[in-house]
N, C-alpha and C. Protein backbone atom coordinates (compact mmCIF):
# COMPACT_ATOMS: atom_id res chain seq x y z
N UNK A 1 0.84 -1.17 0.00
CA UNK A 1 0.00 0.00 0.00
C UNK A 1 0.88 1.23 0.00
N UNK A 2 0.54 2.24 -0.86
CA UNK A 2 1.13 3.36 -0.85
C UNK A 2 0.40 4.42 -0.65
N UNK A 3 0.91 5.70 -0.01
CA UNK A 3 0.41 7.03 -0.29
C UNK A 3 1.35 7.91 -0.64
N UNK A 4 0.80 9.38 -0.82
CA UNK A 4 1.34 10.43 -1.05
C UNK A 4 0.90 11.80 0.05
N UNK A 5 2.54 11.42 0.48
CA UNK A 5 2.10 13.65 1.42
C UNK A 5 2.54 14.46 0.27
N UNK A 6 1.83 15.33 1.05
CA UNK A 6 2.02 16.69 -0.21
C UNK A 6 3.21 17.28 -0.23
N UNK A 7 4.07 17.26 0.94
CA UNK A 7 4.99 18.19 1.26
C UNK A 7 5.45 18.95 2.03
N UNK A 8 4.06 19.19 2.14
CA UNK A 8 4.01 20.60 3.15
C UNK A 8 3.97 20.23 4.83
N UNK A 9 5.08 20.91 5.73
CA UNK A 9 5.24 20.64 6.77
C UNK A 9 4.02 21.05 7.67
N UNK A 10 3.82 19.92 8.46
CA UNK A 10 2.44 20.78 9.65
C UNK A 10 1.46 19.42 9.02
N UNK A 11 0.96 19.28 7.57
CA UNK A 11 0.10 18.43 7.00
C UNK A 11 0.59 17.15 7.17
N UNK A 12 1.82 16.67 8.12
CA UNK A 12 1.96 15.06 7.78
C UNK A 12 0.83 14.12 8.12
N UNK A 13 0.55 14.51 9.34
CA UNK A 13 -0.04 13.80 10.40
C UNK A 13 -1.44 13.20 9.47
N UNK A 14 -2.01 14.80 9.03
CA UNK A 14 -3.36 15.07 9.19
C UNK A 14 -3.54 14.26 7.30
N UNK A 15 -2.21 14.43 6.46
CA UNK A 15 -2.55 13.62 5.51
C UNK A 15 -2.28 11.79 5.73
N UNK A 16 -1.45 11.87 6.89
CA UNK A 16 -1.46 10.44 6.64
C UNK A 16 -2.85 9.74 7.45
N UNK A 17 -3.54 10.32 8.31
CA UNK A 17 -4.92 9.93 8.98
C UNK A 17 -5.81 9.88 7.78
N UNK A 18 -5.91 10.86 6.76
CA UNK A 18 -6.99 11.00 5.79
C UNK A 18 -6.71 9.64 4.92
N UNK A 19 -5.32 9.64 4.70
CA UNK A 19 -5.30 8.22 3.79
C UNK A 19 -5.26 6.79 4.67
N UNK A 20 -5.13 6.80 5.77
CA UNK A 20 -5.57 5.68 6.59
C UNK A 20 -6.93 5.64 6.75
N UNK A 21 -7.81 6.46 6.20
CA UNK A 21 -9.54 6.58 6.19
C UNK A 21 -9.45 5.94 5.32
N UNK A 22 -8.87 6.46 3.99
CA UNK A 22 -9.35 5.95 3.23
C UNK A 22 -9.36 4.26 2.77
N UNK A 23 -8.28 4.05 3.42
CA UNK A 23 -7.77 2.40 3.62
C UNK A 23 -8.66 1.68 3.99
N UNK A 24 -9.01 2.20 5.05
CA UNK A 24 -9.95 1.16 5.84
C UNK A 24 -11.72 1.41 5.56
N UNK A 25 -11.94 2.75 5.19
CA UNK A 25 -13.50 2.53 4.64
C UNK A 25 -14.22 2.01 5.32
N UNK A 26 -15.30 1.99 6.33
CA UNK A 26 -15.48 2.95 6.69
C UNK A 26 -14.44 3.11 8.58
N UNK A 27 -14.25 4.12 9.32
CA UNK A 27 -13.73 3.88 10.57
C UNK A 27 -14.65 3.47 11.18
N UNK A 28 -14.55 3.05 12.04
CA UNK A 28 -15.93 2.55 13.02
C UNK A 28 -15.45 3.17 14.56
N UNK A 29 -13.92 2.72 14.64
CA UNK A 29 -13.66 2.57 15.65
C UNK A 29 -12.35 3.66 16.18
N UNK A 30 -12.32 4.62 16.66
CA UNK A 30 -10.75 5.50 16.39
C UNK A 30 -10.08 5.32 18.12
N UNK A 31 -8.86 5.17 18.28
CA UNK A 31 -8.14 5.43 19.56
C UNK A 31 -7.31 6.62 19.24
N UNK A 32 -7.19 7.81 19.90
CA UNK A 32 -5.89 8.40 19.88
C UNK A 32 -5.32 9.07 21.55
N UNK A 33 -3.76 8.61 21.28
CA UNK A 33 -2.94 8.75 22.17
C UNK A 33 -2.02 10.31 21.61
N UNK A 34 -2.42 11.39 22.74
CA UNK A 34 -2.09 12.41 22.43
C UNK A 34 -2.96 13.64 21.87
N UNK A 35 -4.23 13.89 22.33
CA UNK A 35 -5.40 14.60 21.92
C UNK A 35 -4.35 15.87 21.39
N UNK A 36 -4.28 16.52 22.23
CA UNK A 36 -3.66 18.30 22.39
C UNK A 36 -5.15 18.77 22.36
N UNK A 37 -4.96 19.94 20.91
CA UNK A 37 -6.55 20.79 20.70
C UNK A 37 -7.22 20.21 19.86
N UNK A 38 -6.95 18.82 19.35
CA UNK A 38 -7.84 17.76 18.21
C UNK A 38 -8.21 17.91 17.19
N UNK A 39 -6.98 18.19 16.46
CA UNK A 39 -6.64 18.43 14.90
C UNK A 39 -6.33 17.54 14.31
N UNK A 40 -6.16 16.36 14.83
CA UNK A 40 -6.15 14.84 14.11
C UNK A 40 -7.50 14.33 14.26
N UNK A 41 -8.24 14.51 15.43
CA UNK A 41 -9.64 14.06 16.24
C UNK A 41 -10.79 15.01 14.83
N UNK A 42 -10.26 15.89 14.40
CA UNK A 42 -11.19 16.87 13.32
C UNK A 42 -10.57 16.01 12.24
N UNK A 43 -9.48 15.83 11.84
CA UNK A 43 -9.30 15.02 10.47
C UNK A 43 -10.24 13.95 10.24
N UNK A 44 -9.57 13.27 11.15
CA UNK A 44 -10.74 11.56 11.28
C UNK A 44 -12.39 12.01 11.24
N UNK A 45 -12.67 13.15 12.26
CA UNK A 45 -14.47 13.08 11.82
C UNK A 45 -14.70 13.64 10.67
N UNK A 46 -13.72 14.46 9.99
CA UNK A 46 -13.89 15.13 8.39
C UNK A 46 -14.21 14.16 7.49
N UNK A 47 -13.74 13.11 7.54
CA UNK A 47 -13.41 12.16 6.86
C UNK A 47 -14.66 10.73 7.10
N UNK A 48 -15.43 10.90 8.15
CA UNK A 48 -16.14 10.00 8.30
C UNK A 48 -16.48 10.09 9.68
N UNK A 49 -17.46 8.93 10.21
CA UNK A 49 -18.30 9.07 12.02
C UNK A 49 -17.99 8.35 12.77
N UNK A 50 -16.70 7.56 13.27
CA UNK A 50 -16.51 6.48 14.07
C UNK A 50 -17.89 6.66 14.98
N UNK A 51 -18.13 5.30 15.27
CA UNK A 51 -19.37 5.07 16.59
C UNK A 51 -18.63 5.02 17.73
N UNK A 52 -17.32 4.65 17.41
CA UNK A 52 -16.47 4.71 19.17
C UNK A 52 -15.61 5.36 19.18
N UNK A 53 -15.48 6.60 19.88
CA UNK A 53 -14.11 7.31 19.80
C UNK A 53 -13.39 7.10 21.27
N UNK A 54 -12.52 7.01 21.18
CA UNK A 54 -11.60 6.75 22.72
C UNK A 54 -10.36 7.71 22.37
N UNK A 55 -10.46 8.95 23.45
CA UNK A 55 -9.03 9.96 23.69
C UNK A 55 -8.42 9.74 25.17
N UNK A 56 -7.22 9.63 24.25
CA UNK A 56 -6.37 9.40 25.93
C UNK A 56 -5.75 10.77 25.68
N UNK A 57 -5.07 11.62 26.84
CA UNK A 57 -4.36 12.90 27.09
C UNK A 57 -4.42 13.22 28.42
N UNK A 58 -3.36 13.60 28.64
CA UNK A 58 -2.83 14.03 30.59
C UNK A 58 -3.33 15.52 30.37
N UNK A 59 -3.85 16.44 29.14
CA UNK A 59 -4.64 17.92 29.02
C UNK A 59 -3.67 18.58 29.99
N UNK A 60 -2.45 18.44 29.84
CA UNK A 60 -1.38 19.80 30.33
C UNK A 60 -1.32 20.75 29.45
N UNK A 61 -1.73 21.95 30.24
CA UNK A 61 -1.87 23.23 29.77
C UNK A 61 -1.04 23.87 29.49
N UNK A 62 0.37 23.72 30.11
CA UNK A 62 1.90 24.30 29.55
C UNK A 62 2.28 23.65 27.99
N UNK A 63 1.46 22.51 28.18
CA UNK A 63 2.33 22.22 26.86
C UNK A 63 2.33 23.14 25.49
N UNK A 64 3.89 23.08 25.13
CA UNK A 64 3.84 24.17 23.92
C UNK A 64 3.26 25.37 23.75
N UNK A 65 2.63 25.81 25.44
CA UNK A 65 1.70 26.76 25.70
C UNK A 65 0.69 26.93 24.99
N UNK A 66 -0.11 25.83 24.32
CA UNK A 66 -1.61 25.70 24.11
C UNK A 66 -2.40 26.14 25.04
N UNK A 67 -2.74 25.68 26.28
CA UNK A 67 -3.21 26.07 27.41
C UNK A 67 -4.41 24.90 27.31
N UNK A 68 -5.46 25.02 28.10
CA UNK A 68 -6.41 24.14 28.35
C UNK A 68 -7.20 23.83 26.88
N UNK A 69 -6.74 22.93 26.34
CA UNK A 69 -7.28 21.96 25.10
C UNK A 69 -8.36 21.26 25.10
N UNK A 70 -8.62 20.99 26.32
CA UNK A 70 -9.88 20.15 26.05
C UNK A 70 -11.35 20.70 25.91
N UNK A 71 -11.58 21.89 26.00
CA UNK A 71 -12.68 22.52 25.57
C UNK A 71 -12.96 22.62 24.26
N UNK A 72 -11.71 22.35 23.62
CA UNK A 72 -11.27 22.85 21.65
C UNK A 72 -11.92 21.50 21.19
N UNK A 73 -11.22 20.20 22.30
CA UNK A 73 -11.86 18.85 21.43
C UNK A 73 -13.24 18.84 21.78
N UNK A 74 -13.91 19.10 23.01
CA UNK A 74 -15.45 19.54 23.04
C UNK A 74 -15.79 19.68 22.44
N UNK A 75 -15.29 21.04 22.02
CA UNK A 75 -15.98 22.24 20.35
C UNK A 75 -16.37 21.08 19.59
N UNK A 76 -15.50 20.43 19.19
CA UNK A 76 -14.66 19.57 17.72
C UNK A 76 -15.90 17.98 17.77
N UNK A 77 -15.93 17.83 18.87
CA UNK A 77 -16.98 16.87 19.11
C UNK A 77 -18.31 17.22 18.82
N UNK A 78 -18.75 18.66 19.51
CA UNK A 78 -20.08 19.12 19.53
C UNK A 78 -20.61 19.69 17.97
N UNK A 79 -19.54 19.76 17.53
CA UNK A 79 -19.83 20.11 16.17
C UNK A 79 -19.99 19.36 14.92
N UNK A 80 -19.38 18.13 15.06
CA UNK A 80 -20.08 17.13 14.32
C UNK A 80 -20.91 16.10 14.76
N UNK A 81 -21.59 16.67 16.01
CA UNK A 81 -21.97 15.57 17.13
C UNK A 81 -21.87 14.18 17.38
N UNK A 82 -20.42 14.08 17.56
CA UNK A 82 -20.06 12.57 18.14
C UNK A 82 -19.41 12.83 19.54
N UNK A 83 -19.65 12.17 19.86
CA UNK A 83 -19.27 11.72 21.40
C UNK A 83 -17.90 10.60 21.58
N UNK A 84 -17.39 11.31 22.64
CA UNK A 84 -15.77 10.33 23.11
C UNK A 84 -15.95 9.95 24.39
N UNK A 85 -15.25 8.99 24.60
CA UNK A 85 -14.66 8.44 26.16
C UNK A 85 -13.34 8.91 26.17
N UNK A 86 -13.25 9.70 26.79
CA UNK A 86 -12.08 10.41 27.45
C UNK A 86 -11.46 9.57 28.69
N UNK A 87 -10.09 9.29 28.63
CA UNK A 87 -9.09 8.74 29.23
C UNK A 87 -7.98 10.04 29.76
N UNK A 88 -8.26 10.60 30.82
CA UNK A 88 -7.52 11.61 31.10
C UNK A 88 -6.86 11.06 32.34
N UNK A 89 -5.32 11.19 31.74
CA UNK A 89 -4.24 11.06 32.27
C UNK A 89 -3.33 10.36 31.71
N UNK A 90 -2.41 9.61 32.52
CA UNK A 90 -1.21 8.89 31.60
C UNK A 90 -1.15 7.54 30.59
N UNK A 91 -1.16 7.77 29.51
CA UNK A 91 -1.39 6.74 28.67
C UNK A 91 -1.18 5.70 28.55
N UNK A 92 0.75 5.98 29.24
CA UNK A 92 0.97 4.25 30.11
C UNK A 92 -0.04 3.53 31.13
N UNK A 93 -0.39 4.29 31.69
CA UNK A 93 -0.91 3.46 33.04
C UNK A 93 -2.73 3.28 32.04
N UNK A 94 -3.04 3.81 31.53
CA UNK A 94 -4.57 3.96 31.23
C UNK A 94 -4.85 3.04 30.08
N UNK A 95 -4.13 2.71 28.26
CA UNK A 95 -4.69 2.47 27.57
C UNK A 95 -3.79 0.72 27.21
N UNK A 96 -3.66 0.69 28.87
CA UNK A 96 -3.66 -1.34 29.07
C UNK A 96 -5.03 -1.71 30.25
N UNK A 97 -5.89 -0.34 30.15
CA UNK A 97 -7.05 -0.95 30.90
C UNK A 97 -8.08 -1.10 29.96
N UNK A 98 -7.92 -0.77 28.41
CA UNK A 98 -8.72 -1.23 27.52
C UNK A 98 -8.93 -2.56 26.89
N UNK A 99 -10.13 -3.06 26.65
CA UNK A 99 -10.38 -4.59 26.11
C UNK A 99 -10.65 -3.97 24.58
N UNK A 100 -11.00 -3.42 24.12
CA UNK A 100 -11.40 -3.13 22.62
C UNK A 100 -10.54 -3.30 21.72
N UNK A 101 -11.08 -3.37 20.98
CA UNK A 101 -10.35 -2.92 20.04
C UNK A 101 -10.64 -1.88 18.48
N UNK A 102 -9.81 -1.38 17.76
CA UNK A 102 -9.39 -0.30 16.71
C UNK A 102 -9.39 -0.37 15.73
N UNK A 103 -10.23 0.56 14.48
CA UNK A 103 -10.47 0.42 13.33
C UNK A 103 -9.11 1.13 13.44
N UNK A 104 -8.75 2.60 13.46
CA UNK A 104 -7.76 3.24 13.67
C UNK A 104 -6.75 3.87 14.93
N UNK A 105 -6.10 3.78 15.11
CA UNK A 105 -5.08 4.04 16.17
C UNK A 105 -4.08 5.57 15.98
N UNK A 106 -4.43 6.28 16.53
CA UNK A 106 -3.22 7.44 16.25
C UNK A 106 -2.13 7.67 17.52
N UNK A 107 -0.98 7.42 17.19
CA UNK A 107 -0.19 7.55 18.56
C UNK A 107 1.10 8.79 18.48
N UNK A 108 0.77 9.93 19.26
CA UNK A 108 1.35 11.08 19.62
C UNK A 108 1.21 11.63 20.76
N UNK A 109 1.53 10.83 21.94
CA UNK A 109 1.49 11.16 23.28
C UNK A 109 2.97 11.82 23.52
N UNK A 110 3.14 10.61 24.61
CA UNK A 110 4.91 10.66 25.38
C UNK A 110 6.06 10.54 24.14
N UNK A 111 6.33 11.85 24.20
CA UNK A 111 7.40 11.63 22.90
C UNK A 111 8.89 11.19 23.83
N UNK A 112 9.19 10.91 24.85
CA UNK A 112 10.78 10.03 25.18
C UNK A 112 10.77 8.93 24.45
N UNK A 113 11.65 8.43 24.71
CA UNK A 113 12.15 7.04 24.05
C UNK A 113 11.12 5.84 24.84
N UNK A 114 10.82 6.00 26.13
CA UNK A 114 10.36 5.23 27.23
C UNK A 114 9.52 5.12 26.97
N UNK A 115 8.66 6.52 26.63
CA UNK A 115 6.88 6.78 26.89
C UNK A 115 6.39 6.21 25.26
N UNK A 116 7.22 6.68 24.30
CA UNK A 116 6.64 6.13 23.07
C UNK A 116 6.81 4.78 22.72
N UNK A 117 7.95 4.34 23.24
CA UNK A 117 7.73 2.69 23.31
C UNK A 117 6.55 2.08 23.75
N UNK A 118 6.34 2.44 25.28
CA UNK A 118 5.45 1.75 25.95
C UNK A 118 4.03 2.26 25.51
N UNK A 119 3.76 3.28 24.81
CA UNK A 119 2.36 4.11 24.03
C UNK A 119 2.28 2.41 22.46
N UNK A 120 3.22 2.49 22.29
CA UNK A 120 3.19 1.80 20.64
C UNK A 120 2.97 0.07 21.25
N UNK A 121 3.72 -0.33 21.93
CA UNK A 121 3.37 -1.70 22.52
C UNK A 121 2.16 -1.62 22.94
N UNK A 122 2.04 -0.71 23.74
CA UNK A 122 0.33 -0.75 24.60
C UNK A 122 -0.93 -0.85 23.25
N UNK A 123 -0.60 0.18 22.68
CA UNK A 123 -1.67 0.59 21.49
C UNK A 123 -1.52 -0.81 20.12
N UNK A 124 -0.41 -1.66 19.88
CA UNK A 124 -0.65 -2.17 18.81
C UNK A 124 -1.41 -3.26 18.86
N UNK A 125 -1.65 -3.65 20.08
CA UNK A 125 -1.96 -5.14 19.93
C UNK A 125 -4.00 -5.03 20.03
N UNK A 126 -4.12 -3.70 20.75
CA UNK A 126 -6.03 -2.78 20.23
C UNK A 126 -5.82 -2.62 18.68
N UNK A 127 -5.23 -2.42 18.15
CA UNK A 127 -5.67 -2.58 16.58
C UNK A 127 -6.52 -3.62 15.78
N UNK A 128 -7.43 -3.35 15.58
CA UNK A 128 -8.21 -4.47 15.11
C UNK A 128 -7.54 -5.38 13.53
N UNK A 129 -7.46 -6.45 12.91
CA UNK A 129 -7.35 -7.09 11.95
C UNK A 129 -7.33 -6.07 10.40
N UNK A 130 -6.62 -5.82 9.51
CA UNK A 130 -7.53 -5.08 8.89
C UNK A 130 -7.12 -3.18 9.12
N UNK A 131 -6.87 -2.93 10.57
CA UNK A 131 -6.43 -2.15 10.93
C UNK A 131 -5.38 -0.80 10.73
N UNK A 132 -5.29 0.46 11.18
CA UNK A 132 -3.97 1.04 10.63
C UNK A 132 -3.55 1.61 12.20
N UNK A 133 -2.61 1.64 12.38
CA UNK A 133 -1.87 2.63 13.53
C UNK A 133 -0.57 3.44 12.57
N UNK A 134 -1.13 4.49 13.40
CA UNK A 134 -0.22 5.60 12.71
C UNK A 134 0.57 6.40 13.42
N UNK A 135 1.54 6.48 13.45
CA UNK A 135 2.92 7.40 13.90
C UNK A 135 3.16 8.80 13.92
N UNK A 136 2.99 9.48 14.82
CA UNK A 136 3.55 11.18 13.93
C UNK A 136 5.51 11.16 14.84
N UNK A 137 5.62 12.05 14.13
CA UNK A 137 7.06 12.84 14.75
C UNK A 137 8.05 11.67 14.65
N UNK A 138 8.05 10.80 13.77
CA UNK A 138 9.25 9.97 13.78
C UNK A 138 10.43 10.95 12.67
N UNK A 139 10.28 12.13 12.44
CA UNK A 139 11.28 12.61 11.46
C UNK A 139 11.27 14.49 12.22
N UNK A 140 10.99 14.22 13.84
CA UNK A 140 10.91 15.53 14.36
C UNK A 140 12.57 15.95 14.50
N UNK A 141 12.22 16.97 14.44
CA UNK A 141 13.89 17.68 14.68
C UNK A 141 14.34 17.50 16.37
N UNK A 142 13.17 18.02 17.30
CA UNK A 142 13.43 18.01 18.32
C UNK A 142 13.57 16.06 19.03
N UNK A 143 13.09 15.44 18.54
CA UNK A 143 12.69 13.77 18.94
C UNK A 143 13.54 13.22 17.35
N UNK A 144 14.77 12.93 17.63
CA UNK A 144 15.88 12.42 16.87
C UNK A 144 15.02 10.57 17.13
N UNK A 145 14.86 10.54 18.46
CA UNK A 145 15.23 9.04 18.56
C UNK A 145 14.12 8.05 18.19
N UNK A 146 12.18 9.04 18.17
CA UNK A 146 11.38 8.37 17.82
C UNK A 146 11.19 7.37 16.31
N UNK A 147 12.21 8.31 15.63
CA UNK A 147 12.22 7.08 14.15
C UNK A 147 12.73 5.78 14.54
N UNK A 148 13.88 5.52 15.33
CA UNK A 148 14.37 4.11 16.05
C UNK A 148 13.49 3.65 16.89
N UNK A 149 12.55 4.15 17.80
CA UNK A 149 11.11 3.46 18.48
C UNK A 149 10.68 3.22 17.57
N UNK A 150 10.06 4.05 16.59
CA UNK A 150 9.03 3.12 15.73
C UNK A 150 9.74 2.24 15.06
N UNK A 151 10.79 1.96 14.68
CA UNK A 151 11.58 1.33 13.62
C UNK A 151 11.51 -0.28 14.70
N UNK A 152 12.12 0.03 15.77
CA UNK A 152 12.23 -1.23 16.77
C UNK A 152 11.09 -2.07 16.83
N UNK A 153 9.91 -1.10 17.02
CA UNK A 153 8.48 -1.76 17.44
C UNK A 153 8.27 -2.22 16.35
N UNK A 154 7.78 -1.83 15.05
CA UNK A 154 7.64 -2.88 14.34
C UNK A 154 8.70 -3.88 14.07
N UNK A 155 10.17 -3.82 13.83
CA UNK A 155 10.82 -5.35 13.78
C UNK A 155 10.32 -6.10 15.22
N UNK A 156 10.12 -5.40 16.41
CA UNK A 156 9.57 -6.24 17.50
C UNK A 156 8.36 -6.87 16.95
N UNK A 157 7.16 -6.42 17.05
CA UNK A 157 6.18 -6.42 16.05
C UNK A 157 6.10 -7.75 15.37
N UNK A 158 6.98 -7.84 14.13
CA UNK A 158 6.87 -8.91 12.89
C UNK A 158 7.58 -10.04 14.08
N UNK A 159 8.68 -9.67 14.71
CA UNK A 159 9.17 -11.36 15.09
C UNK A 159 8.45 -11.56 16.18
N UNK A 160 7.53 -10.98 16.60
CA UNK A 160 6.17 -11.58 17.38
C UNK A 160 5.13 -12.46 16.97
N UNK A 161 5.81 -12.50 15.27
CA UNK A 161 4.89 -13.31 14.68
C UNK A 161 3.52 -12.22 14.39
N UNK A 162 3.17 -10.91 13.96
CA UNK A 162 2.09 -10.16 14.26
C UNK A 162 2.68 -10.05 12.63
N UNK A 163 1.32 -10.01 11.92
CA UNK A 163 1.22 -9.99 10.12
C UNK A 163 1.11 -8.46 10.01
N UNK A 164 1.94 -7.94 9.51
CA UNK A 164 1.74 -6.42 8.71
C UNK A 164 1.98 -5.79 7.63
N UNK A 165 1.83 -4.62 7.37
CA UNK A 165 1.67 -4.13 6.20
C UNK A 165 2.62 -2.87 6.33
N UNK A 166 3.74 -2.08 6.13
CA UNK A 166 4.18 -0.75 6.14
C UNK A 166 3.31 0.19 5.05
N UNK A 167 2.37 0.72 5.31
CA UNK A 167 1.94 1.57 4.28
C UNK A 167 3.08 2.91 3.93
N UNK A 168 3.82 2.62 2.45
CA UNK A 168 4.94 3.26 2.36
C UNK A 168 3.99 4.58 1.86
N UNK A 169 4.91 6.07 2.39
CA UNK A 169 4.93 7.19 2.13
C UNK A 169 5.85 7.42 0.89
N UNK A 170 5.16 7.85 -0.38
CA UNK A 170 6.13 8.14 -2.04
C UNK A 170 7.08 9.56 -2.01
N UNK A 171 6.81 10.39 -0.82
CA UNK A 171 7.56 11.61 -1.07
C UNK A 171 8.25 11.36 -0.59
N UNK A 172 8.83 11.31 0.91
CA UNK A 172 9.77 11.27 1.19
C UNK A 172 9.80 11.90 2.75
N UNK A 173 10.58 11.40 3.47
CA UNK A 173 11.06 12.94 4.58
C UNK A 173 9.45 13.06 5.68
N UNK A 174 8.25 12.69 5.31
CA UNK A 174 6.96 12.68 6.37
C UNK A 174 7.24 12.56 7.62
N UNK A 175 6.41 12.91 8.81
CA UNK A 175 7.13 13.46 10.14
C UNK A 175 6.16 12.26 10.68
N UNK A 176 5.20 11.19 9.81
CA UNK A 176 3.94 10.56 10.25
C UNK A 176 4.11 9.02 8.77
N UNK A 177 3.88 8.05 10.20
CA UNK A 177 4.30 6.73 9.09
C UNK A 177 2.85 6.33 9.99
N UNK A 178 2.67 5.18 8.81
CA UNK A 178 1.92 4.09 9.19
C UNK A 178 1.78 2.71 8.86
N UNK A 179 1.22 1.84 9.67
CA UNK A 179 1.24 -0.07 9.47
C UNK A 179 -0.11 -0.37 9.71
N UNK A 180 -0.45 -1.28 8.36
CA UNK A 180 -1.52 -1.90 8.71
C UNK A 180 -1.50 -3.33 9.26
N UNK A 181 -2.24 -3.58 10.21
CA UNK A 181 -2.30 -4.93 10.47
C UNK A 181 -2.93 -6.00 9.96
N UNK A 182 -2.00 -7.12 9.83
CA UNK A 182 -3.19 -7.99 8.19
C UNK A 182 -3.57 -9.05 9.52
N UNK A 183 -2.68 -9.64 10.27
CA UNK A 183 -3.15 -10.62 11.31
C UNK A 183 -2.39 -10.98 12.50
């Protein structure tokens, strides 16, 4: 499977979610690790109505000095009227108390080496069959080391015996990868 980003920096994320819509036809089901003000959470409902949305986010207000975000994903909810289960707080400790599982997966929480490991282990195995989980910031300037997490987790991943797919990016340089899961 292939796609195409456009180029343009800021759009990785939000083009590689639109073409993981389109992959999977229809979403049913979305997880994301890392809300902020829910500009990935607006991609995915642009694009279609999951019936289950699940946001995990610790909603720290210093971060990047956004300030209190979760009123923005409110907005973002109330306006195409779907409804989330909100998971507020730490993603490690919270999204291994889930049984479900994921049409789509977006993971941009804990950007350390530690927190995004344990975000990508926790989150791959909720991916449903069929599935996409998607990556941002593996090509961030400031997070050198997240391209080697994601790179690890999936070779961890395949010699787990777990069937996948790299949905390759054709431009080049994207700050946002993704894998589908075949089984």
């Amino acid at each position: 499977m292939k796609w195409q980003w456009s180029g343009t920096a800021g759009l990785d994320l939000h083009e590689a979610l639109r073409a993981a819509c389109a992959f999977i036809k229809p979403v049913n089901s979305y997880l994301e690790i890392g809300v902020d003000g829910g500009g990935s959470l607006n991609t995915v409902l642009c694009e279609g109505r999951p019936e289950r949305i699940v946001l995990c986010d610790i909603w720290d207000p210093t971060y990047c000095e956004h300030g209190d975000a979760k009123p923005r994903v409110l907005e973002i909810l109330d306006f195409f009227e779907a409804t989330a289960r909100f998971l507020d707080g730490d993603s490690k400790r919270l999204i291994p108390t889930l049984k479900e599982s994921f049409d789509l997966v977006t993971v941009d929480g804990d950007h350390s080496p530690e927190g995004a490991y344990i975000d990508l282990c926790n989150a791959w195995p909720l991916v449903k069959v069929g599935g996409i989980l998607v990556m941002d910031d593996i090509h961030h300037p400031n997070y050198p080391w997240l391209k080697q997490v994601w790179e690890g987790c999936l070779q961890q991943w395949h010699l787990q015996q777990w069937r996948l797919e790299r949905i390759i990016e054709q431009h080049g340089g994207c700050n946002a990868d993704m894998v589908k899961k075949i089984a």
